[in-house]
Protein backbone atom coordinates (compact mmCIF):
# COMPACT_ATOMS: atom_id res chain seq x y z
CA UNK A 1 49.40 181.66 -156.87
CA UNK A 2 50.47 179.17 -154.18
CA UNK A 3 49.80 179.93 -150.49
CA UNK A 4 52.31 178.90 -148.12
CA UNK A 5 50.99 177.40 -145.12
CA UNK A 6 51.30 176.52 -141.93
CA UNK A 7 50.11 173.91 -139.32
CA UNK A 8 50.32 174.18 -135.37
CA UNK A 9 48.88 170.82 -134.63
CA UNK A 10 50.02 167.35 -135.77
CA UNK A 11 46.87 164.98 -134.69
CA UNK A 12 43.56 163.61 -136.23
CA UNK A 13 42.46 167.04 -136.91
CA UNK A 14 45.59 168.05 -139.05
CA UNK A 15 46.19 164.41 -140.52
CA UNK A 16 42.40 163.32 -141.76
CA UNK A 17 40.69 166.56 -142.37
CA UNK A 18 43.33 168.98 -143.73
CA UNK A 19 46.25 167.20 -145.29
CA UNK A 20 44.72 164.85 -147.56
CA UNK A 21 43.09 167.89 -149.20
CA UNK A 22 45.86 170.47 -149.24
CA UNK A 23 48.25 167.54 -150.29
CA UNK A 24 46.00 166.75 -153.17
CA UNK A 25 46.66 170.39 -154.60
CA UNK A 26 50.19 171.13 -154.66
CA UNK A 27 49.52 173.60 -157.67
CA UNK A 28 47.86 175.91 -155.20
CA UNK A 29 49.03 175.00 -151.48
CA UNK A 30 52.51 174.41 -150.05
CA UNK A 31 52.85 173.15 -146.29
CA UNK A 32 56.00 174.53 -145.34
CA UNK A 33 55.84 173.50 -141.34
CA UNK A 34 53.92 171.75 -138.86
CA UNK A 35 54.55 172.61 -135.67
CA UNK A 36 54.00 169.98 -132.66
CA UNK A 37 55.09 170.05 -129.02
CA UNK A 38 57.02 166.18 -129.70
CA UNK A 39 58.08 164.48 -132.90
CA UNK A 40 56.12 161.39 -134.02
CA UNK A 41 56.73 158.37 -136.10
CA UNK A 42 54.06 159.31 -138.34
CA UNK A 43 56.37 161.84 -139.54
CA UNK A 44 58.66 160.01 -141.76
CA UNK A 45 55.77 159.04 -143.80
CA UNK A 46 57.07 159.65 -147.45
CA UNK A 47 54.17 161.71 -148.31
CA UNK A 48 55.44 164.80 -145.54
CA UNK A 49 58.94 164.35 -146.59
CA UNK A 50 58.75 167.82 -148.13
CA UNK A 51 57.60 169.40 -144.64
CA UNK A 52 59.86 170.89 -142.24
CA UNK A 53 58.48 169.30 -138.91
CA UNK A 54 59.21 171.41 -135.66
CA UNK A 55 58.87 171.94 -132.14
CA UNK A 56 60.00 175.24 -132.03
CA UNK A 57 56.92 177.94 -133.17
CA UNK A 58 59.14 180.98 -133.53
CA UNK A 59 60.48 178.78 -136.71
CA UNK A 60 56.73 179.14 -138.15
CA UNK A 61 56.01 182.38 -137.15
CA UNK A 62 58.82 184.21 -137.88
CA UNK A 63 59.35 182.50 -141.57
CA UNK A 64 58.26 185.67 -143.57
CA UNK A 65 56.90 183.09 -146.84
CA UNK A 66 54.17 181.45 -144.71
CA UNK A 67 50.92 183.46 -144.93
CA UNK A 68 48.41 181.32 -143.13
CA UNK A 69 48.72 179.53 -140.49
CA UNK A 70 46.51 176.62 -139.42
CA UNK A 71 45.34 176.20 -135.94
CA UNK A 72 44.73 172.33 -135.23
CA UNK A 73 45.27 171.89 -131.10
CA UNK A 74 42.85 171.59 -128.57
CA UNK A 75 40.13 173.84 -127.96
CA UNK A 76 41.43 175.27 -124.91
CA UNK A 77 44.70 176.41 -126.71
CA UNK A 78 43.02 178.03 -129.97
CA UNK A 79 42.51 181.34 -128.58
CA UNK A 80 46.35 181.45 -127.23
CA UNK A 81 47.98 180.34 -130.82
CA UNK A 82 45.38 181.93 -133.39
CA UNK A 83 46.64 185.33 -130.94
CA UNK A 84 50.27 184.82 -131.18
CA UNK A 85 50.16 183.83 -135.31
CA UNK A 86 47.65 187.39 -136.04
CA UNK A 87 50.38 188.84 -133.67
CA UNK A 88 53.40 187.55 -136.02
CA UNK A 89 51.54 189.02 -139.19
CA UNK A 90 49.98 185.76 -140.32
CA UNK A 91 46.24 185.14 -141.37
CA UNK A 92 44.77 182.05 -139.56
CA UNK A 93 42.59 179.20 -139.62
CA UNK A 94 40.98 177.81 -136.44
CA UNK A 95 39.82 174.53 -136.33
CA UNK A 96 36.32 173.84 -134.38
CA UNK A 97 35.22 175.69 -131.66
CA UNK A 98 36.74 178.45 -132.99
CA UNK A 99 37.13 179.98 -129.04
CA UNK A 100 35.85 178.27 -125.85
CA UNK A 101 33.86 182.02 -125.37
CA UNK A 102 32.60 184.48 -127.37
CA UNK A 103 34.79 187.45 -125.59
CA UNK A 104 38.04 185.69 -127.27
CA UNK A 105 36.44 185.64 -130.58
CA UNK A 106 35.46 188.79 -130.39
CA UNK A 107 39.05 189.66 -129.59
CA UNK A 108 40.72 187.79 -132.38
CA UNK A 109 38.21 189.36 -135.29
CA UNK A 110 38.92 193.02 -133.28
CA UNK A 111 42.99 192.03 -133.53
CA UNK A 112 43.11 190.56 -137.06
CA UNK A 113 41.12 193.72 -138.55
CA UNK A 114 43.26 196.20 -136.88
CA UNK A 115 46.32 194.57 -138.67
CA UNK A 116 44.48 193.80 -141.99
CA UNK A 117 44.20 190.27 -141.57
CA UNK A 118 42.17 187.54 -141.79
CA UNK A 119 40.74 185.50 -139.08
CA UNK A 120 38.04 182.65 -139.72
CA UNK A 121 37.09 179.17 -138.01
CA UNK A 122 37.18 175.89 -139.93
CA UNK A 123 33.59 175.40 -140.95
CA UNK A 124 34.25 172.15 -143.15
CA UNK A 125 30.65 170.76 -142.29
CA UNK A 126 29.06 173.13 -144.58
CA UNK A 127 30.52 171.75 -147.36
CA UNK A 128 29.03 168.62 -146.56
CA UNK A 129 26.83 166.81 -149.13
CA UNK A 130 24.06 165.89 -146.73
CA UNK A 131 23.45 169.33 -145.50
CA UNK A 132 24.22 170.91 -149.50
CA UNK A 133 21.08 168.83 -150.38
CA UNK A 134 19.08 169.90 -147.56
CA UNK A 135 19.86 173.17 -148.43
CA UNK A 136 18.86 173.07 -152.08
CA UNK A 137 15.85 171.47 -151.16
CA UNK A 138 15.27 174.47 -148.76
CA UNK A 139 16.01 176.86 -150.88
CA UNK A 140 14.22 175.60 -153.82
CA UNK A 141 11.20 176.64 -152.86
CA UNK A 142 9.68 173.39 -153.52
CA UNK A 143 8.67 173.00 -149.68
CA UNK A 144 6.72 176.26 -149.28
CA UNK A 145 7.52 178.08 -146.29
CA UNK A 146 9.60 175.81 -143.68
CA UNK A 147 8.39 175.49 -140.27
CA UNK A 148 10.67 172.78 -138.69
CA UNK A 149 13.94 171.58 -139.48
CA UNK A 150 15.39 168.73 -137.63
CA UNK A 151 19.36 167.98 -138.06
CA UNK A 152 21.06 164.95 -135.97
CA UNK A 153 24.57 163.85 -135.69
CA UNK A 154 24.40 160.43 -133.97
CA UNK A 155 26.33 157.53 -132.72
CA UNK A 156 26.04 154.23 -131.07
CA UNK A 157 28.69 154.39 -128.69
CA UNK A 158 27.02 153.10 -125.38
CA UNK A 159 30.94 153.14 -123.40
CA UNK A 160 32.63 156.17 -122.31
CA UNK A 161 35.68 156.02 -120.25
CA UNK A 162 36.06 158.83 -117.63
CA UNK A 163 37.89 161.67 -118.90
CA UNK A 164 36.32 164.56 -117.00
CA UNK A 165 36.41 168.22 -118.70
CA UNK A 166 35.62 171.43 -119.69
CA UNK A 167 32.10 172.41 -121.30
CA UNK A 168 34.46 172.71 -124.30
CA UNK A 169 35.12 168.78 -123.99
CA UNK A 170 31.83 167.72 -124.74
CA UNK A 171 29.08 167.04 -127.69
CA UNK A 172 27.14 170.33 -127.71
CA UNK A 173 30.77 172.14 -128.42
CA UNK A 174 32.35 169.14 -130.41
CA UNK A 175 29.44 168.33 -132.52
CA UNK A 176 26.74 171.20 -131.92
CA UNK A 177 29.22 173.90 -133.11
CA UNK A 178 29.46 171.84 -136.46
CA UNK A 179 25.52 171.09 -137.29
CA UNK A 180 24.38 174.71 -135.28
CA UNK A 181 26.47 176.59 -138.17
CA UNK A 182 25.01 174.83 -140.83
CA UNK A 183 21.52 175.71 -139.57
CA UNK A 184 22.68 179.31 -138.50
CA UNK A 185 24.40 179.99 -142.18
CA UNK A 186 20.71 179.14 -143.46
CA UNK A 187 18.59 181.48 -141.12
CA UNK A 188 21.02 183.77 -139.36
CA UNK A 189 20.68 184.86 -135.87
CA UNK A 190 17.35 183.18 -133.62
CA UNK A 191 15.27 185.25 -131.44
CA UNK A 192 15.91 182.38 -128.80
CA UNK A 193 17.09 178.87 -128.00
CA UNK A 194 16.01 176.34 -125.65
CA UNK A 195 18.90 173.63 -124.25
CA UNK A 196 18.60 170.59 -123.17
CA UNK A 197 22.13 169.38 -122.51
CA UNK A 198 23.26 166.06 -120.49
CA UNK A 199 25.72 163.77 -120.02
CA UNK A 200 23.90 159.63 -120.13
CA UNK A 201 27.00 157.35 -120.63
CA UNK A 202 29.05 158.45 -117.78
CA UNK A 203 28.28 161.39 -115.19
CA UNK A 204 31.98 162.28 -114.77
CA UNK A 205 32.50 163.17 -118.36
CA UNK A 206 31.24 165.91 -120.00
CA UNK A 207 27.77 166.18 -122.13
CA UNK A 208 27.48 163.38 -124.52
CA UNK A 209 24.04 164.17 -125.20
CA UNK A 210 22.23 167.13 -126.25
CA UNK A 211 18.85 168.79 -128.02
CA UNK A 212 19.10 172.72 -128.62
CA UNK A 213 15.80 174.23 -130.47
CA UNK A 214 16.62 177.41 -132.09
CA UNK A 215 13.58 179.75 -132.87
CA UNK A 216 13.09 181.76 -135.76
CA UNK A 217 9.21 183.29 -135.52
CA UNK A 218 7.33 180.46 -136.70
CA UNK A 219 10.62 178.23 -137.39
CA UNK A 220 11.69 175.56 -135.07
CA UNK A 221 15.15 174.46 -135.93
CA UNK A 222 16.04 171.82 -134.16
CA UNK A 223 19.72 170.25 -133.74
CA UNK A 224 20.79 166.83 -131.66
CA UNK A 225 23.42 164.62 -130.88
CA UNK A 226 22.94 161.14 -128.96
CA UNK A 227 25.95 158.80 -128.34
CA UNK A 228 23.22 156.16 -127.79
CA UNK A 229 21.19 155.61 -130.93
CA UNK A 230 21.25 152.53 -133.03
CA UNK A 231 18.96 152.63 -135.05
CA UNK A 232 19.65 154.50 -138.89
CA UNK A 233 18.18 157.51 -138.26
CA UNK A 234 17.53 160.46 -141.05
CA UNK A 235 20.40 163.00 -140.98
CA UNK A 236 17.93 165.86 -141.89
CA UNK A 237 13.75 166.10 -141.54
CA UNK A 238 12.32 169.18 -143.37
CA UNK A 239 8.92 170.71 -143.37
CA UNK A 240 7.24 173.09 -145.28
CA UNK A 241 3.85 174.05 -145.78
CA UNK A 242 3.71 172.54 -148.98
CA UNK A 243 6.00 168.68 -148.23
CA UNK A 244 8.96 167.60 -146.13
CA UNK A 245 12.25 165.96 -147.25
CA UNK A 246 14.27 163.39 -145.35
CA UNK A 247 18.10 162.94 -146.03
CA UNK A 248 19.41 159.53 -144.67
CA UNK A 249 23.17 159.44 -144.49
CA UNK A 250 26.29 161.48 -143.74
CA UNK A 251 28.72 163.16 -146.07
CA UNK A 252 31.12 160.28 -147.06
CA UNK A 253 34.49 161.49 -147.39
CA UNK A 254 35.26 161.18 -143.52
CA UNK A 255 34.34 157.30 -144.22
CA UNK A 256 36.52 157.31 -147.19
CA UNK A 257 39.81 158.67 -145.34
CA UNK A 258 39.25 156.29 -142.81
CA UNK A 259 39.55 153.68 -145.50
CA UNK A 260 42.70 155.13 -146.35
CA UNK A 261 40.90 156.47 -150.08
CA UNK A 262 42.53 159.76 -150.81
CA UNK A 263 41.52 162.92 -152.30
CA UNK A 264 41.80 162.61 -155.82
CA UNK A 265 41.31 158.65 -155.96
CA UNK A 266 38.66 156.65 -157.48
CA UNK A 267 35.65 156.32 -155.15
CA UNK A 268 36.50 159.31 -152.83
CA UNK A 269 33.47 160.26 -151.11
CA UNK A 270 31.16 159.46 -153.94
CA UNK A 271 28.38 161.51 -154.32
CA UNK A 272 26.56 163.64 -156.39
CA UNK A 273 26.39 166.68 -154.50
CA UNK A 274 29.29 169.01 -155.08
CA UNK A 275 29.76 172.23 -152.84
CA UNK A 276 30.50 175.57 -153.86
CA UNK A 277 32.98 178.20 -151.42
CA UNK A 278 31.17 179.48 -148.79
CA UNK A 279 32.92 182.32 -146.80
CA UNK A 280 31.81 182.26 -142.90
CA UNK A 281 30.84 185.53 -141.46
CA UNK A 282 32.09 186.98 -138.15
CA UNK A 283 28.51 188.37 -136.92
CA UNK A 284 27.44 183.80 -137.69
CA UNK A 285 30.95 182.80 -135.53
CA UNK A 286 29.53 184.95 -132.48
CA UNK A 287 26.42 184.02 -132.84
CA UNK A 288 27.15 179.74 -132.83
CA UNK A 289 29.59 180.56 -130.04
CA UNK A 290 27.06 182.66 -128.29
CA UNK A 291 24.25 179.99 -128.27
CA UNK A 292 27.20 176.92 -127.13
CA UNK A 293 28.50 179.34 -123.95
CA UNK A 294 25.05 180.38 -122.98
CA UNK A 295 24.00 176.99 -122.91
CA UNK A 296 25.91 176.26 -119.81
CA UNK A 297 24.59 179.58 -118.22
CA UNK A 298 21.88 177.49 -116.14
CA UNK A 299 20.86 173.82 -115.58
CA UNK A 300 19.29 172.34 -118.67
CA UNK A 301 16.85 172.19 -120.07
CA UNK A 302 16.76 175.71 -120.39
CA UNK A 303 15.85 178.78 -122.66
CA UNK A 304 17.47 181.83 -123.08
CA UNK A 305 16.64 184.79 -125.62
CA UNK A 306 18.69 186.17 -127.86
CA UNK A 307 19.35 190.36 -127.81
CA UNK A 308 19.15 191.27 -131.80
C-alpha cells in the first residue's frame, strides 16, 4: 500500500527531517503536494520534480487521494491547519509542539475521533539511538531500580540576536517537548514537576535555558537544555540501585543530513542502535503539553503538582 501524503510547510522542518526519509521509500510513500504561502528556488531541485508545489491549500485538502497530511509551520499555526486538514477528512501529522496549549490538543484528539481519524504529533526523538540505548539499559533490569535519570540537550551558542516571542518560541517548548516525551513515554504521567526556566543570552528573547525535574515517588527525572555549555557533556546519566550508565553523544542522522548524506547512503547515521515503531499516546501528548504550559504559570523556579 502507498500512502499519499501531504505537506503544509516547505522549511527546515519539512526539508531535513521528513523528506529525506519519505523520499527514500517511494514503495510505500508518495508526496503528492506541499503547500507553502510563496514559491522558493529550492523547489526546482530535481529530486521534488514529481511534487505538485502550491500556494493554494484548498488544492491539498480537497484532493480526495491524499490521506495524511503533514503539518510543518510554526507552532503558533499548528492548531489552525491540523483543524482545517481533520475538518477536510484527512489524518494528520503535527510537527513539535504539537499545540501551544493543552485545550487545543485536547480539541484536535476530541475532533479527529468524532470523524474516525487520526491525529498524532511528530515524536521523531524517540527513535533516537541515544535515548533507544538508554532505554534498553533501563529496561534491562541490569540497573536495579532507577532513582535518577538525567537527560540534556545542549549547545554552545553564547550569541542570540533579539527576536522576542511567545513561550512557544523558546527552549523548554523547542527542545523540552522533544527530551520530556522521551522521559514521559518511559514513566508516564509524574505526580509533580519543578521548573526552573530562564532566558541567559539575551533578556528580550525567550527562554534559552531551562531545568524541569519531574517526580515519580522515589524517581527524579531530570531534563535540561543550556545554550551555553562547552564542554562534551553526557547525553544521558542513569542510576539504579544496583550501577549507573552514561551515554555520550547524540543520535547522528541530524549530523549526517547536514552533511548532505542521505537516507539510504553509505554512512547514514551510523550506529548500532536500530529503533522499532513506537505509537504516541494521546493521554502522553497532554501530559508533555501540560507540564510545558504550566511551566509558565508562575515565575521560575517553580513546582507545581500534577492532578492524576
Amino acid at each position: 500500500m502507498v500512502i499519499n501524503c501531504a505537506f503544509i510547510g516547505f522549511g527546515k522542518s519539512t526539508t531535513r527531517y521528513h523528506l529525506p526519509y519519505v523520499l527514500n521509500r517511494k514503495d510505500s510513500w508518495n508526496v503528492a503536494h506541499i503547500f507553502r504561502r510563496h514559491a522558493k528556488p529550492e523547489e526546482q531541485a530535481p529530486i521534488y520534480s514529481h511534487i505538485h508545489f502550491t500556494s493554494d491549500l484548498d488544492e491539498v485538502l480537497n484532493d480526495p487521494d491524499v490521506k495524511l497530511v503533514v503539518v510543518c509551520t510554526h507552532a503558533d499555526s499548528h492548531f489552525e491547519y491540523a483543524k482545517r486538514a481533520l475538518e477536510a477528512g484527512k489524518n494528520v501529522l503535527v510537527e513539535k509542539p504539537f499545540t501551544p496549549t493543552l485545550a487545543q490538543a485536547k480539541e484536535l484528539f476530541a475532533l479527529a475521533k468524532s470523524k474516525g481519524l487520526t491525529v498524532t504529533p511528530y515524536q521523531n526523538r524517540r527513535f533516537d539511538s541515544c535515548f533507544l540505548t538508554a532505554k534498553k539499559a533501563i529496561e534491562s533490569g541490569k540497573l536495579g531500580e532507577i532513582v535518577e535519570v538525567e537527560s540534556h540537550f545542549d549547545y554552545y551558542r553564547p550569541v542570540a540576536e533579539t527576536k522576542p516571542g511567545l513561550p512557544q518560541d523558546g527552549a523548554f517548548y523547542g527542545l523540552g517537548v522533544h527530551t520530556m516525551d522521551q522521559i514521559i513515554s518511559l514513566f508516564g504521567r509524574p505526580d509533580h514537576v519543578a521548573y526552573d526556566i530562564r532566558s541567559l543570552r539575551n533578556k528580550a528573547n525567550p527562554d534559552d535555558t531551562f531545568e524541569a525535574q519531574l517526580f515519580y515517588g522515589d524517581l527524579k527525572a531530570i531534563v535540561k537544555t543550556s545554550h551555553l555549555v562547552k564542554i562534551d557533556y553526557p547525553k544521558f546519566i542513569v542510576h539504579g540501585k544496583k550501577g549507573s550508565f552514561i551515554k555520550y553523544g547524540i543520535d547522528q542522522q541530524e549530523t549526517s543530513l547536514k552533511a548532505n548524506i542521505m537516507p539510504g547512503e553509505p554512512g547514514f547515521a551510523a550506529d548500532d542502535s536500530v529503533g522499532a515503531p513506537n505509537y504516541v499516546k494521546e493521554s502522553e501528548v497532554l501530559t508533555n503539553l501540560e507540564i510545558l504550559e504550566r511551566g509558565f504559570e508562575q515565575a521560575s523556579p517553580s513546582t507545581v503538582t500534577l492532578a492524576n
